[in-house]
N, C-alpha and C. Protein backbone atom coordinates (compact mmCIF):
# COMPACT_ATOMS: atom_id res chain seq x y z
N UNK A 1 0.81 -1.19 0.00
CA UNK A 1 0.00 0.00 0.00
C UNK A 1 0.85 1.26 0.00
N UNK A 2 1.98 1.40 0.93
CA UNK A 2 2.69 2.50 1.23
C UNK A 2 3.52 2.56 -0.29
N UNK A 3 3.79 2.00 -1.28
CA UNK A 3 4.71 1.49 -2.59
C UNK A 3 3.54 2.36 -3.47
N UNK A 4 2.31 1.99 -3.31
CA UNK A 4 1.25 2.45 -4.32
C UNK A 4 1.29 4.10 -3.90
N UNK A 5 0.70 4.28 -2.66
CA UNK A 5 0.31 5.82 -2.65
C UNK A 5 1.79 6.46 -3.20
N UNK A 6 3.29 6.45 -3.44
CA UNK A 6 4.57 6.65 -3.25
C UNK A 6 4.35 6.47 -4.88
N UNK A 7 4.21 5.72 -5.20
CA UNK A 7 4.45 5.79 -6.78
C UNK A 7 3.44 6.13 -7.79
N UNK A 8 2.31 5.81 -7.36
CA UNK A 8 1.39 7.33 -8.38
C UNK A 8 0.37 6.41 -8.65
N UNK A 9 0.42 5.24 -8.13
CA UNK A 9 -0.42 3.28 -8.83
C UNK A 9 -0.01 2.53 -8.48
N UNK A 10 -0.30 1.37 -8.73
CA UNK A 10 -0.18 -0.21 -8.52
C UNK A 10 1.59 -0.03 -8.78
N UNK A 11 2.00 -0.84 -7.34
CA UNK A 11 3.39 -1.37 -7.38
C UNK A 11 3.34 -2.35 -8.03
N UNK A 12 4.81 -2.22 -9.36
CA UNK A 12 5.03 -3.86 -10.01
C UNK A 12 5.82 -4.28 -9.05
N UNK A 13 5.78 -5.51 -9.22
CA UNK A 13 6.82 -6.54 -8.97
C UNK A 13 8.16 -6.59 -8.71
N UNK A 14 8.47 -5.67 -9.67
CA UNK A 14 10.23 -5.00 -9.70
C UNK A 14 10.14 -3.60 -8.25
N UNK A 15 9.38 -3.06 -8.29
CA UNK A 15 9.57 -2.00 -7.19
C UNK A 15 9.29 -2.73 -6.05
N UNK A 16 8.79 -3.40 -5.79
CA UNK A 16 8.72 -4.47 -4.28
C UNK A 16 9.78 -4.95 -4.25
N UNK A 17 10.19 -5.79 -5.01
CA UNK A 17 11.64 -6.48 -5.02
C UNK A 17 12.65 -5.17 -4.54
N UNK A 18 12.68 -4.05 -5.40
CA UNK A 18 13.18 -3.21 -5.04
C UNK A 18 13.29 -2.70 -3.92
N UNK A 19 12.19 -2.44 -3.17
CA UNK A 19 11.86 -1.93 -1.67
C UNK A 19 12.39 -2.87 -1.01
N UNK A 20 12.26 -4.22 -1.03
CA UNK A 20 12.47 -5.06 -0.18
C UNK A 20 14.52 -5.18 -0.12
N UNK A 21 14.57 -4.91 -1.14
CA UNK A 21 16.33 -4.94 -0.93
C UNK A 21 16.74 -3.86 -0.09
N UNK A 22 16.07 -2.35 -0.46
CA UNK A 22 16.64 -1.21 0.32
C UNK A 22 16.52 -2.21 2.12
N UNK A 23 15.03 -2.37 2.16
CA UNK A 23 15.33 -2.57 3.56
C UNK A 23 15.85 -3.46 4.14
N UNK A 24 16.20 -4.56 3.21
CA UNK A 24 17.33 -5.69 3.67
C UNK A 24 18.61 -5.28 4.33
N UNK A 25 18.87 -4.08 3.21
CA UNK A 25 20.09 -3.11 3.55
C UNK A 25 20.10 -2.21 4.42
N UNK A 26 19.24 -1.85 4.70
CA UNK A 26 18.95 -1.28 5.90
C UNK A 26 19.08 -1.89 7.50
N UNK A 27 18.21 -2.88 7.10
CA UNK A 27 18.35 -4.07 8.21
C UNK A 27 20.37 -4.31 8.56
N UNK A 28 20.11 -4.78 7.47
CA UNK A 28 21.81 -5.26 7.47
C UNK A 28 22.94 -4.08 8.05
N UNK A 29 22.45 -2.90 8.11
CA UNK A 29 23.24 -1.82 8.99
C UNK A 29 23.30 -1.92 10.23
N UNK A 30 22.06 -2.52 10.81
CA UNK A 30 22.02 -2.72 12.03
C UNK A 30 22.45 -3.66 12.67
N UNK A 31 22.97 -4.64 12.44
CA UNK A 31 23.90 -6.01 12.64
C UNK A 31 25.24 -6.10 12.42
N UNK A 32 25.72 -6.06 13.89
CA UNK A 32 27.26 -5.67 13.93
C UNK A 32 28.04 -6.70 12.92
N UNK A 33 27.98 -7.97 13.17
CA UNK A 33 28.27 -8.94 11.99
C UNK A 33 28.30 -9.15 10.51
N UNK A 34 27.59 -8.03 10.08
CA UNK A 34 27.27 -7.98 9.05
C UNK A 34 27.70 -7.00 7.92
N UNK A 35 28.61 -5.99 9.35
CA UNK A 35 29.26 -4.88 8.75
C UNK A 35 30.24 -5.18 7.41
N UNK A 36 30.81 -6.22 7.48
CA UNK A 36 31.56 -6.26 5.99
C UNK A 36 30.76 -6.07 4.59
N UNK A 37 29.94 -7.57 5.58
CA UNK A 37 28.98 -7.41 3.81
C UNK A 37 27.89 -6.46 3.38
N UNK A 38 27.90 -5.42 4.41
CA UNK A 38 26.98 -4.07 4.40
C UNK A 38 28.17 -3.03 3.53
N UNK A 39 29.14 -3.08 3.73
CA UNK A 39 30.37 -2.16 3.06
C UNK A 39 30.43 -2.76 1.65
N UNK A 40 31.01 -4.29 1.77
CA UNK A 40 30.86 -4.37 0.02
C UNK A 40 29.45 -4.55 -0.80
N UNK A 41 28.47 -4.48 -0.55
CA UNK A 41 27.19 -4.26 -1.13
C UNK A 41 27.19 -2.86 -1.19
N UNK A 42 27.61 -2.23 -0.31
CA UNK A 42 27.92 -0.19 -0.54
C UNK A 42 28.52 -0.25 -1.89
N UNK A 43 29.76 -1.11 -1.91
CA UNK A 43 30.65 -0.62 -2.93
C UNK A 43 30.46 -1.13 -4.13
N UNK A 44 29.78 -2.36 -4.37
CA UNK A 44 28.91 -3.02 -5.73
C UNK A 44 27.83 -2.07 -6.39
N UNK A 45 27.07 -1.29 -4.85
CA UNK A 45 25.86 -0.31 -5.47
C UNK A 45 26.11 0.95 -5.69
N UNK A 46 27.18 0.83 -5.34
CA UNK A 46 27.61 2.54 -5.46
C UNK A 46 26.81 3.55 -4.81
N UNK A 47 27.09 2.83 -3.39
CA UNK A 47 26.39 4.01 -2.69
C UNK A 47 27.39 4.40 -1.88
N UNK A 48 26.68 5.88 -2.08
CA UNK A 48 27.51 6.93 -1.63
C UNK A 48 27.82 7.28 -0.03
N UNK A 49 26.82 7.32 0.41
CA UNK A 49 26.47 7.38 1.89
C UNK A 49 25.74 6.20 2.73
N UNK A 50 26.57 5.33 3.16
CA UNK A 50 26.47 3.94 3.93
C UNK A 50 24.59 4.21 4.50
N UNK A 51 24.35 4.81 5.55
CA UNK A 51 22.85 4.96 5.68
C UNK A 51 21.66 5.98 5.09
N UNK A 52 22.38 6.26 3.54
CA UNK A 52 21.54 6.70 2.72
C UNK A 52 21.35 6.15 1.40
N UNK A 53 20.57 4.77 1.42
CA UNK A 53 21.30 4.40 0.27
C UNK A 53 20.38 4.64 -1.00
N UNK A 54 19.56 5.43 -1.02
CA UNK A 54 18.64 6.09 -2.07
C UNK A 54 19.23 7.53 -2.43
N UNK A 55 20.18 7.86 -1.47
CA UNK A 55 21.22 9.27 -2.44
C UNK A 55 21.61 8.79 -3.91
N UNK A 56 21.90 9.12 -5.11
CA UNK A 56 22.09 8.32 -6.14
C UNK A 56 21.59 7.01 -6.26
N UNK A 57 20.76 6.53 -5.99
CA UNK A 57 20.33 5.42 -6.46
C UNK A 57 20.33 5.14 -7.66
N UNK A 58 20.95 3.55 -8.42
CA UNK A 58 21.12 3.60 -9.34
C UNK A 58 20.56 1.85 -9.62
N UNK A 59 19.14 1.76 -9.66
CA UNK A 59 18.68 0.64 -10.16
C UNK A 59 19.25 -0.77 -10.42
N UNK A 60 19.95 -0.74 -11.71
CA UNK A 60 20.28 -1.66 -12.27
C UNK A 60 21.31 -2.04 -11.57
N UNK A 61 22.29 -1.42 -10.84
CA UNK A 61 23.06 -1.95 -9.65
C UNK A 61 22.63 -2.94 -8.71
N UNK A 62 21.18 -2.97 -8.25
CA UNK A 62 20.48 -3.58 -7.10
C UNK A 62 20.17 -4.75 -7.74
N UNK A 63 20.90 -5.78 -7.75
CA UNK A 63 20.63 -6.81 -8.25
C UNK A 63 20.88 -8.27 -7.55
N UNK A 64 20.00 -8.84 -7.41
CA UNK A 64 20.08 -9.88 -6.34
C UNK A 64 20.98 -11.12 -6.55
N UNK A 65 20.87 -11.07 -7.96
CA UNK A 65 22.00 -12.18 -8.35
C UNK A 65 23.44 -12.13 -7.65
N UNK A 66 23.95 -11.16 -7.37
CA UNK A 66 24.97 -10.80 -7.38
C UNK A 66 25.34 -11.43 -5.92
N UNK A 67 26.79 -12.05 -6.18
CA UNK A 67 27.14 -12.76 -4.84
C UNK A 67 27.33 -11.67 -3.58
N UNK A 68 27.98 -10.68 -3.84
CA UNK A 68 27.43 -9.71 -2.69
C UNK A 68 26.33 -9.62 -1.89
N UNK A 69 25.19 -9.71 -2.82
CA UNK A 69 23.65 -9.62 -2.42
C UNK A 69 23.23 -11.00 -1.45
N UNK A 70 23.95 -11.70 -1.87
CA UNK A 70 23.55 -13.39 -0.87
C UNK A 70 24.13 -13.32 -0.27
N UNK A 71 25.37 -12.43 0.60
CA UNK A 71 25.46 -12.62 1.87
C UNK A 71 24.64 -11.81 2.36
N UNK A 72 24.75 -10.61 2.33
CA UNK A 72 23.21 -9.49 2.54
C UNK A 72 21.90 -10.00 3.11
N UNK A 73 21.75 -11.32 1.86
CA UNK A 73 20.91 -11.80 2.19
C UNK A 73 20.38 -13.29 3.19
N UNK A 74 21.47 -13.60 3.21
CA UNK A 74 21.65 -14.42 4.05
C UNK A 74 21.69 -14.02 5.78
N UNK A 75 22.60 -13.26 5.48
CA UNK A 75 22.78 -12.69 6.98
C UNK A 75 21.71 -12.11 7.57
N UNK A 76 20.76 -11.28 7.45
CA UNK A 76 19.61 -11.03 7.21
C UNK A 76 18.73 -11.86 7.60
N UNK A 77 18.17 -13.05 6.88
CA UNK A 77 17.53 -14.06 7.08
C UNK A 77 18.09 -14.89 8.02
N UNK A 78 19.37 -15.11 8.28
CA UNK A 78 19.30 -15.75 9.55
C UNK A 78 19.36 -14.79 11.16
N UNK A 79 19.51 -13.02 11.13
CA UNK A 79 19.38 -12.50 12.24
C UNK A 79 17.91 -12.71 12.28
N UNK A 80 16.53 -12.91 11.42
CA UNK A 80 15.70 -13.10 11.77
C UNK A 80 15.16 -14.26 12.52
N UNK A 81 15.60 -15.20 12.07
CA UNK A 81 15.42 -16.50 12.05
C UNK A 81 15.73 -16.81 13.90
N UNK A 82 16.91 -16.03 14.45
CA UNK A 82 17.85 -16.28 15.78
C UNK A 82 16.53 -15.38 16.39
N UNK A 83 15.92 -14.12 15.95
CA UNK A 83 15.40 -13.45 16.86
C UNK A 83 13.32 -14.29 16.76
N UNK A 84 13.30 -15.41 15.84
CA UNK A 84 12.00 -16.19 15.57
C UNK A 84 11.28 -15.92 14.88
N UNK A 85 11.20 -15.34 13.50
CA UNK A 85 10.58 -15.08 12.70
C UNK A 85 11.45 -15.24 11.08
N UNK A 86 10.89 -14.63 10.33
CA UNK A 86 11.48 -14.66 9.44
C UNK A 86 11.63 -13.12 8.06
N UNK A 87 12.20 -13.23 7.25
CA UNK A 87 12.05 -11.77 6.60
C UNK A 87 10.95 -11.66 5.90
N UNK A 88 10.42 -12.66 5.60
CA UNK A 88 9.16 -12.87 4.68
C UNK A 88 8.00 -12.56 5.46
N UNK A 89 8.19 -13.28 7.10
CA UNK A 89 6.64 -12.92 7.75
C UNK A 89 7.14 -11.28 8.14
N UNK A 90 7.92 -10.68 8.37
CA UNK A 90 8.21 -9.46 8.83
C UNK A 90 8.24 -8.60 8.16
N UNK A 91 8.88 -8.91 6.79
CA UNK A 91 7.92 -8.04 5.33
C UNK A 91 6.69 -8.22 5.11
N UNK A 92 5.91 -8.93 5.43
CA UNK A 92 4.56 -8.63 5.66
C UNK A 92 3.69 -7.89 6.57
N UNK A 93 4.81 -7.29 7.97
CA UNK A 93 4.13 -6.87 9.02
C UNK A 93 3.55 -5.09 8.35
């Protein structure tokens, strides 16, 4: 809902995916452990400012394939997992 009123209509598919990475990365700032792979996902996306990472945002950078992105994402999914939930039920909250 918050994706729709923000973008003018119906969120595709690609802007969720999208949203959902910023806040992976976001997340991932907050986990002392995780600080490496929060720096080189900085430096794959070319972001400029570590807790701003929509300053230059540059799309086609944010790409999940990318082995950077699976530790991101990993790490992530398992601080959820330790605290009992998961990123999927918590992206739904």
């Amino acid at each position: 809902d918050a994706l729709e009123n923000q973008c003018g209509g119906a969120a595709t598919k690609g802007d969720t995916s999208d949203a959902k990475m910023l806040w992976m990365y976001a997340l991932s700032l907050s986990i002392p452990s995780l600080e490496k792979e929060a720096d080189a996902w900085k430096e794959v996306a070319q972001i400029p400012e570590r807790i701003r990472p929509l300053v230059g945002y540059k799309p086609e950078l944010w790409d999940c394939r990318k082995s950077e992105w699976a530790l991101i994402d990993r790490g992530v999914q398992a601080a959820a997992e330790r605290g009992g939930s998961s990123i999927d039920e918590a992206w739904k909250l």
